[in-house]
PDB file of N, CA and C in Angstrom:
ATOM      1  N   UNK A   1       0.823  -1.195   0.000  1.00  0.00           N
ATOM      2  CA  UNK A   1       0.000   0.000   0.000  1.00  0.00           C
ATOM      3  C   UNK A   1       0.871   1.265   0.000  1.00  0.00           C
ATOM      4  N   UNK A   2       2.158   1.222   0.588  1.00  0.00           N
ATOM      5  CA  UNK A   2       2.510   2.194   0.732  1.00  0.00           C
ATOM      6  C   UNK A   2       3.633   2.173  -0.503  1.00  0.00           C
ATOM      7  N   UNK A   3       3.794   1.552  -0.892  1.00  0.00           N
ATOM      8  CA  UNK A   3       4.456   1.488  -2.350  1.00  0.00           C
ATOM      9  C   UNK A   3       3.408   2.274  -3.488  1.00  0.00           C
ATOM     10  N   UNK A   4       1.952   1.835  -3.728  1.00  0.00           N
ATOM     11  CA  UNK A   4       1.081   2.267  -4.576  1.00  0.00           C
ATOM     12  C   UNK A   4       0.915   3.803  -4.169  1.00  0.00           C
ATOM     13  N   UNK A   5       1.514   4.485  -2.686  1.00  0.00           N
ATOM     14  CA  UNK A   5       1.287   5.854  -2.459  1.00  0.00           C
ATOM     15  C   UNK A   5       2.580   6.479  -2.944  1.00  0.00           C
ATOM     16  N   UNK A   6       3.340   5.776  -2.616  1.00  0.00           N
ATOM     17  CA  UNK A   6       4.485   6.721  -2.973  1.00  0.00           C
ATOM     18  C   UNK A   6       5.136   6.815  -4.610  1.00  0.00           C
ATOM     19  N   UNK A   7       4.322   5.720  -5.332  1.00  0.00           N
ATOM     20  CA  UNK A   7       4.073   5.863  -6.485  1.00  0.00           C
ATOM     21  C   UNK A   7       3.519   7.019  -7.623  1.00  0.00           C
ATOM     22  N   UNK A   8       2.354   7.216  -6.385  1.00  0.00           N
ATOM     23  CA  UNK A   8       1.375   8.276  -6.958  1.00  0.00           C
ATOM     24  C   UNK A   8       2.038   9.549  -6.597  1.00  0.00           C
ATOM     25  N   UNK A   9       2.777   9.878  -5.348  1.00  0.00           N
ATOM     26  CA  UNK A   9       3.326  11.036  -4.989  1.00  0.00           C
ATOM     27  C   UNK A   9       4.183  11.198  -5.799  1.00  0.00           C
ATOM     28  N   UNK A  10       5.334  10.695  -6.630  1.00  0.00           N
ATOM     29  CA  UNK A  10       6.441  11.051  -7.281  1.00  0.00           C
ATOM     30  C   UNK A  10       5.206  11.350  -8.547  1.00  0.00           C
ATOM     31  N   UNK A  11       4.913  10.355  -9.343  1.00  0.00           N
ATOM     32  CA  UNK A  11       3.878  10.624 -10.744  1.00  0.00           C
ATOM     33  C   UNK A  11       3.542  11.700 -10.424  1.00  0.00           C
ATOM     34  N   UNK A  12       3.043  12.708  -8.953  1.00  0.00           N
ATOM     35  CA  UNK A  12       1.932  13.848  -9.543  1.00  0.00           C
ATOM     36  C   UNK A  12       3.021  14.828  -9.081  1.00  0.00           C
ATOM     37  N   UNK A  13       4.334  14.429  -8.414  1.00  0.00           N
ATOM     38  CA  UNK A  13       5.118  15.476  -8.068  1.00  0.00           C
ATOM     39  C   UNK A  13       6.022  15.449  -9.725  1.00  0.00           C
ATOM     40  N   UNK A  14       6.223  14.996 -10.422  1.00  0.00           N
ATOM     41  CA  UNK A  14       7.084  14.938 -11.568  1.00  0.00           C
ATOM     42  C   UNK A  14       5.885  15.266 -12.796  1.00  0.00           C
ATOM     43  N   UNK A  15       4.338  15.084 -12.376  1.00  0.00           N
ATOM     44  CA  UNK A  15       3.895  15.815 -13.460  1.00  0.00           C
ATOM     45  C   UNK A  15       3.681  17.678 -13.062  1.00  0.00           C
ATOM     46  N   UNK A  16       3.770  17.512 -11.932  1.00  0.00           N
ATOM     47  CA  UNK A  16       3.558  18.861 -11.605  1.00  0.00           C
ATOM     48  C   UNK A  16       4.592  19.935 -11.882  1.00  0.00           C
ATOM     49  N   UNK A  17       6.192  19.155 -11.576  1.00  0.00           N
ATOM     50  CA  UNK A  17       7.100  20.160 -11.963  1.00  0.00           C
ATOM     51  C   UNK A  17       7.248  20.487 -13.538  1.00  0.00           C
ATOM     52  N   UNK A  18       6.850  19.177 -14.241  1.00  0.00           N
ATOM     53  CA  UNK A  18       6.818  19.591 -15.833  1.00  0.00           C
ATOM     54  C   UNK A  18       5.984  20.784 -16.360  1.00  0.00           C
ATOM     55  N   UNK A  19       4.923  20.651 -15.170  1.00  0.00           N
ATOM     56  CA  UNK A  19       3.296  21.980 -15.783  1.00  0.00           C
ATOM     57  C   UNK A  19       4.359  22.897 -15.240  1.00  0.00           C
ATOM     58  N   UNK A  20       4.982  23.052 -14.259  1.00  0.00           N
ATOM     59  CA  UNK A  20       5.640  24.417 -13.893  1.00  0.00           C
ATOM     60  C   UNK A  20       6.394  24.478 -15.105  1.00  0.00           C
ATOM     61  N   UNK A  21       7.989  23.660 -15.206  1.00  0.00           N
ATOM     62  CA  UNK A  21       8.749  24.180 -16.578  1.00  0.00           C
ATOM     63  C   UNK A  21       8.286  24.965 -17.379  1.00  0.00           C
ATOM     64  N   UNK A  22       6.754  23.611 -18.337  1.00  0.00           N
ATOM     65  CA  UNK A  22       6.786  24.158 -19.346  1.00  0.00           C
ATOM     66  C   UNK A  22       6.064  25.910 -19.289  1.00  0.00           C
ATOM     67  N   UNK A  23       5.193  26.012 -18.198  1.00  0.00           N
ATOM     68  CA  UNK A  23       4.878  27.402 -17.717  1.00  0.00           C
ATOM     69  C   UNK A  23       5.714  28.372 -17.623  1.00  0.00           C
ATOM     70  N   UNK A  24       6.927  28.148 -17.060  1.00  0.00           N
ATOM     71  CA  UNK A  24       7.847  29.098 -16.816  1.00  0.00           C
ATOM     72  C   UNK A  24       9.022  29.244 -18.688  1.00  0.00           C
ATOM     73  N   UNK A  25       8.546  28.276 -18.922  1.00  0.00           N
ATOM     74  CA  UNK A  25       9.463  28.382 -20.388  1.00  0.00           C
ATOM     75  C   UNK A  25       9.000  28.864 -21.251  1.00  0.00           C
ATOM     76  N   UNK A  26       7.136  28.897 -21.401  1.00  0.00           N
ATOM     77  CA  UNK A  26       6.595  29.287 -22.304  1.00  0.00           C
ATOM     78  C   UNK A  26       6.725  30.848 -22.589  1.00  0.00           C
ATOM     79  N   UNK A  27       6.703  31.184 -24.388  1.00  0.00           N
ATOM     80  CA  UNK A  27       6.956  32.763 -24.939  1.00  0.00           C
ATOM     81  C   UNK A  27       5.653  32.981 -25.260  1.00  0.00           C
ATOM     82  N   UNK A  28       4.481  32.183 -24.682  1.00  0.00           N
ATOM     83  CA  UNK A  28       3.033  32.748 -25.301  1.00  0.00           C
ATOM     84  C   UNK A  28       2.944  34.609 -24.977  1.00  0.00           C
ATOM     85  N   UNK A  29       3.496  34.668 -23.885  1.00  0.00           N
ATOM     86  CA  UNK A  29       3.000  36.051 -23.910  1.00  0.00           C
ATOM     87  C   UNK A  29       3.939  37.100 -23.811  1.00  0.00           C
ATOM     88  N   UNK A  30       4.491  36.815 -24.251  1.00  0.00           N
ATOM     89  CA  UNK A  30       5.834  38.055 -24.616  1.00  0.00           C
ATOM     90  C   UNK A  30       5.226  38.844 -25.956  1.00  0.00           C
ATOM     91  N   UNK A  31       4.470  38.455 -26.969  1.00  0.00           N
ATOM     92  CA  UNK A  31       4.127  39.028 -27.667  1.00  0.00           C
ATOM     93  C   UNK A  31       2.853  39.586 -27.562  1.00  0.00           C
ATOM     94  N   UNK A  32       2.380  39.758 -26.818  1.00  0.00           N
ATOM     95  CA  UNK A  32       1.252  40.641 -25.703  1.00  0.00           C
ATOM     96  C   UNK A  32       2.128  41.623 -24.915  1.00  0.00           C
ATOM     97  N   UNK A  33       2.723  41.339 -24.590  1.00  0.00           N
ATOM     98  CA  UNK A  33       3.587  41.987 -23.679  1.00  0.00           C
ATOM     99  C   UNK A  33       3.970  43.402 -24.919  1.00  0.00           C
ATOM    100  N   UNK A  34       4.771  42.807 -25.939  1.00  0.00           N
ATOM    101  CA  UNK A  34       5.590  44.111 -27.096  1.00  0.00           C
ATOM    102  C   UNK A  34       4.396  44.323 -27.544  1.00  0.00           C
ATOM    103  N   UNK A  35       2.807  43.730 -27.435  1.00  0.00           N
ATOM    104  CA  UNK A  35       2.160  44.882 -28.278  1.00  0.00           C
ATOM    105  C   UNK A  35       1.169  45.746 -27.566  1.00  0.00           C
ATOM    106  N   UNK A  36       1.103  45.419 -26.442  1.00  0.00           N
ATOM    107  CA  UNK A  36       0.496  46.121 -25.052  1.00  0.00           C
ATOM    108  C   UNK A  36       1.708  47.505 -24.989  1.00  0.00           C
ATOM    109  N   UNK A  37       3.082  47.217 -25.107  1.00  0.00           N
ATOM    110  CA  UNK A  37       3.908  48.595 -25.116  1.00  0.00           C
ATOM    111  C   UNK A  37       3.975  49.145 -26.396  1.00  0.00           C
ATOM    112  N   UNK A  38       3.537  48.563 -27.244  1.00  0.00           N
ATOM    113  CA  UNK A  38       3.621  49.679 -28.810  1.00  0.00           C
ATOM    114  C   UNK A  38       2.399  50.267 -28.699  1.00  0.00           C
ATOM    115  N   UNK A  39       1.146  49.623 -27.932  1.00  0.00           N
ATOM    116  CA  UNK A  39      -0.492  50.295 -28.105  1.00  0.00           C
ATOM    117  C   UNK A  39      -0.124  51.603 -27.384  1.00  0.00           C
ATOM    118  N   UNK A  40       0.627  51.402 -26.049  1.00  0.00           N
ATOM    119  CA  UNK A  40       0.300  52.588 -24.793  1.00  0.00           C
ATOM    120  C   UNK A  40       1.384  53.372 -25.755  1.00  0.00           C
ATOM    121  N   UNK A  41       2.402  53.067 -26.776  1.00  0.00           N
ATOM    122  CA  UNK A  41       3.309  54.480 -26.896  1.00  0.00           C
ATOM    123  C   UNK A  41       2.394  54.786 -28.298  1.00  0.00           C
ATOM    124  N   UNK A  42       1.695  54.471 -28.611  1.00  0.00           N
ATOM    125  CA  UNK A  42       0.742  55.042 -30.063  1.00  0.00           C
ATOM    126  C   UNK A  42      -0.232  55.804 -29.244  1.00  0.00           C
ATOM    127  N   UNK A  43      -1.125  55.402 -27.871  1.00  0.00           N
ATOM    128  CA  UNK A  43      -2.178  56.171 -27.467  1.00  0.00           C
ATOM    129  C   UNK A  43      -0.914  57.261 -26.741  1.00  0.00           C
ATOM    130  N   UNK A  44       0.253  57.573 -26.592  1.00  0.00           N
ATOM    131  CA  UNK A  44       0.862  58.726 -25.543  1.00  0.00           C
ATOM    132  C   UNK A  44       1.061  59.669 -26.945  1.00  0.00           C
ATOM    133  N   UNK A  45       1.750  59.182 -28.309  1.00  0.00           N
ATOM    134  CA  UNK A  45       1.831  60.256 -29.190  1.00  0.00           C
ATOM    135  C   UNK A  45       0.649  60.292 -30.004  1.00  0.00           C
ATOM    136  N   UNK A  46      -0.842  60.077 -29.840  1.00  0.00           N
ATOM    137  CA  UNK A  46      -2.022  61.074 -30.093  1.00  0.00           C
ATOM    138  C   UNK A  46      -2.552  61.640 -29.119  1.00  0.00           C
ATOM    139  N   UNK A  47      -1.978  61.383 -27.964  1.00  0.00           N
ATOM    140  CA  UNK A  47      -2.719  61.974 -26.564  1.00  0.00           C
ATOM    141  C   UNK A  47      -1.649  63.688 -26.809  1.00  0.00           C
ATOM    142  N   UNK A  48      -0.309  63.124 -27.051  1.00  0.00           N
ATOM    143  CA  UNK A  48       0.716  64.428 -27.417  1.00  0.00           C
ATOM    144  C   UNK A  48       0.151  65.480 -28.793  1.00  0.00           C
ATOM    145  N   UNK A  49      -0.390  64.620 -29.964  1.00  0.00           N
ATOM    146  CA  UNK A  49      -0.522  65.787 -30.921  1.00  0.00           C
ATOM    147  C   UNK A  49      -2.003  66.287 -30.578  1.00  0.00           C
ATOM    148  N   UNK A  50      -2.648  65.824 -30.271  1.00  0.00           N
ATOM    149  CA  UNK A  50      -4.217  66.429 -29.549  1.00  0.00           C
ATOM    150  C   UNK A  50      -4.547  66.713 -28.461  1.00  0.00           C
ATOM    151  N   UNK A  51      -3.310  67.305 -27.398  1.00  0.00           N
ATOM    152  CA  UNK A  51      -3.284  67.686 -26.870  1.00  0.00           C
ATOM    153  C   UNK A  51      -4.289  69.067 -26.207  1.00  0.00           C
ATOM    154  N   UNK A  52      -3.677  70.118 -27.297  1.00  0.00           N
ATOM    155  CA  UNK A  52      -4.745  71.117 -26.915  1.00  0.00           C
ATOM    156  C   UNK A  52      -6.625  70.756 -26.994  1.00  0.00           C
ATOM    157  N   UNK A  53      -6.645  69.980 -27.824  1.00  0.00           N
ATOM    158  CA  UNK A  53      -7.994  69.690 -28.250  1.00  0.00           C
ATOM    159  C   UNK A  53      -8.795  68.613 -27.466  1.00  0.00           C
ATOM    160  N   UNK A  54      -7.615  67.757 -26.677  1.00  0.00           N
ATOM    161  CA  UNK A  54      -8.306  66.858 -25.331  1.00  0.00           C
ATOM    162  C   UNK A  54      -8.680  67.756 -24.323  1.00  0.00           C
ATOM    163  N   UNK A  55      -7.346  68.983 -23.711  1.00  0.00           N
ATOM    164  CA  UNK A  55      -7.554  70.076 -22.869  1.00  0.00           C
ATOM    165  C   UNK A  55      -8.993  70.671 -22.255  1.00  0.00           C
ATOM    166  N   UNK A  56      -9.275  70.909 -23.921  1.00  0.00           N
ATOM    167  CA  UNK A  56     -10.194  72.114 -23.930  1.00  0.00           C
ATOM    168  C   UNK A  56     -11.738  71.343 -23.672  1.00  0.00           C
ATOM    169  N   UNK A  57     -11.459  69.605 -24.462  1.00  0.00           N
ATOM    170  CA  UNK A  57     -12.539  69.292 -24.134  1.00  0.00           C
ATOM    171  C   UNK A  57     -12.836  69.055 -22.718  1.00  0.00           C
ATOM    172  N   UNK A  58     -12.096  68.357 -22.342  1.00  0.00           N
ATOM    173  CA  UNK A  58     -12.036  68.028 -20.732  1.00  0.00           C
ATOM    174  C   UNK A  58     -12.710  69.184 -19.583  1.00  0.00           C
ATOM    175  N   UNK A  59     -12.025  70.298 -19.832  1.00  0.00           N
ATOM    176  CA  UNK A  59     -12.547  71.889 -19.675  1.00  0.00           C
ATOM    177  C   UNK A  59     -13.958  72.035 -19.629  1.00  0.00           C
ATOM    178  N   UNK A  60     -14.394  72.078 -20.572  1.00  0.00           N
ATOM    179  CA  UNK A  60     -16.073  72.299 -20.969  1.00  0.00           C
ATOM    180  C   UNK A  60     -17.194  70.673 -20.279  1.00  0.00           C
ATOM    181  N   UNK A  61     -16.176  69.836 -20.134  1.00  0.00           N
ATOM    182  CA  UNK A  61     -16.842  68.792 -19.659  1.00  0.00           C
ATOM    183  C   UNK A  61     -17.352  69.196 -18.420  1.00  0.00           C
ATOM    184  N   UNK A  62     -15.844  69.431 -17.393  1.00  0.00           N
ATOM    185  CA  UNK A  62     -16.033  69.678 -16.249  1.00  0.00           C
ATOM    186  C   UNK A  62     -16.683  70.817 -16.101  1.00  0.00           C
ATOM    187  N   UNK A  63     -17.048  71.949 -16.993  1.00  0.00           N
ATOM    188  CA  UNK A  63     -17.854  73.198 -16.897  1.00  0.00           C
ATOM    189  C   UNK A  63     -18.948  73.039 -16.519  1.00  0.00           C
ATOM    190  N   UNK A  64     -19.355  71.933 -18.032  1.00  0.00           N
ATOM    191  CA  UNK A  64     -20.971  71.664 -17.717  1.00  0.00           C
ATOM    192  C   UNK A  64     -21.542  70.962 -16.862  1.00  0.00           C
ATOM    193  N   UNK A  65     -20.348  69.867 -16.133  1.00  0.00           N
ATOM    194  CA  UNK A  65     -20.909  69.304 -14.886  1.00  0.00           C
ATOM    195  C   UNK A  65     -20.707  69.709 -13.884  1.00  0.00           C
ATOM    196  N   UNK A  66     -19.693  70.919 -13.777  1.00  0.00           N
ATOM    197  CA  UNK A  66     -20.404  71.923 -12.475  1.00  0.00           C
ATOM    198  C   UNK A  66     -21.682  72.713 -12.411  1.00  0.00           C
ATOM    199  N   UNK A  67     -21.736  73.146 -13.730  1.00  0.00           N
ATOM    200  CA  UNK A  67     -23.150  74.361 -13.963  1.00  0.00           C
ATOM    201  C   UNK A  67     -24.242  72.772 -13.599  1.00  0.00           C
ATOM    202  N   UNK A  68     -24.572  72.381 -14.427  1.00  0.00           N
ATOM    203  CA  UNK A  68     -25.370  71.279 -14.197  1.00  0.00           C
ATOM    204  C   UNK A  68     -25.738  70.809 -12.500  1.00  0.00           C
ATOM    205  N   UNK A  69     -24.544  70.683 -11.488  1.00  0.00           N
ATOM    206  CA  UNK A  69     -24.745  70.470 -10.303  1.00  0.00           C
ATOM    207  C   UNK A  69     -24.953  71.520  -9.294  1.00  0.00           C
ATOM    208  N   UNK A  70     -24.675  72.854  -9.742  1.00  0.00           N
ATOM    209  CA  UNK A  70     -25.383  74.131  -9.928  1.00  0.00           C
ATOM    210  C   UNK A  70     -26.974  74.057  -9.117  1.00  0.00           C
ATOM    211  N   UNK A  71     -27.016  73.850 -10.901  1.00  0.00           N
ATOM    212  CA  UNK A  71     -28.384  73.679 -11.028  1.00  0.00           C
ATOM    213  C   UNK A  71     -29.159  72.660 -10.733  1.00  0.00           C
ATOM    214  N   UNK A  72     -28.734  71.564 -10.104  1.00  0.00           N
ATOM    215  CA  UNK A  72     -29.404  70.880  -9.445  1.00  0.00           C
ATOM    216  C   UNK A  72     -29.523  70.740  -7.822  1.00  0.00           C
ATOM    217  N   UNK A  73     -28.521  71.945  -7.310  1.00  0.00           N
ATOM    218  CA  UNK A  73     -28.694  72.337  -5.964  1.00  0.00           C
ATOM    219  C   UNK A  73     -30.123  73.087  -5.774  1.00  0.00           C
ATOM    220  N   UNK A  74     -29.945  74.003  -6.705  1.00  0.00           N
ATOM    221  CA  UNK A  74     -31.199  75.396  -6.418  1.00  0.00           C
ATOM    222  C   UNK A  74     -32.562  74.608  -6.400  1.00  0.00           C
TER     223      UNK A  74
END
């Protein structure tokens, strides 16, 4: 009996370190990784050339949702 356990302990300890390896070896996501950093530096240089024009909107946003809360005090 205790042969058939310690059987099973090595089998699930030697399949388990293989799921780690191949986990730790795998390149699935390195290429998520380089295109998650090319997305954020494409959204920083249109956030840079529309700059003034995000500004101003942002501005009038927060305008109208102060006047608006304004006007929903009175």
């Amino acid at each position: 009996m205790l042969q058939k356990l310690d059987m099973m302990y090595l089998s699930g300890k030697s399949r388990a370190e293989a799921k780690l390896r191949d986990f730790l070896q795998s390149e699935k996501g390195d290429v998520n990784i380089v295109s998650i950093v090319v997305i954020i530096g494409i959204v920083i240089i249109i956030a840079g050339i529309f700059r003034n024009q995000i500004k101003s909107l942002v501005e009038s946003l927060f305008q109208t949702i102060g006047e608006n809360a304004k006007n929903a005090i009175k």
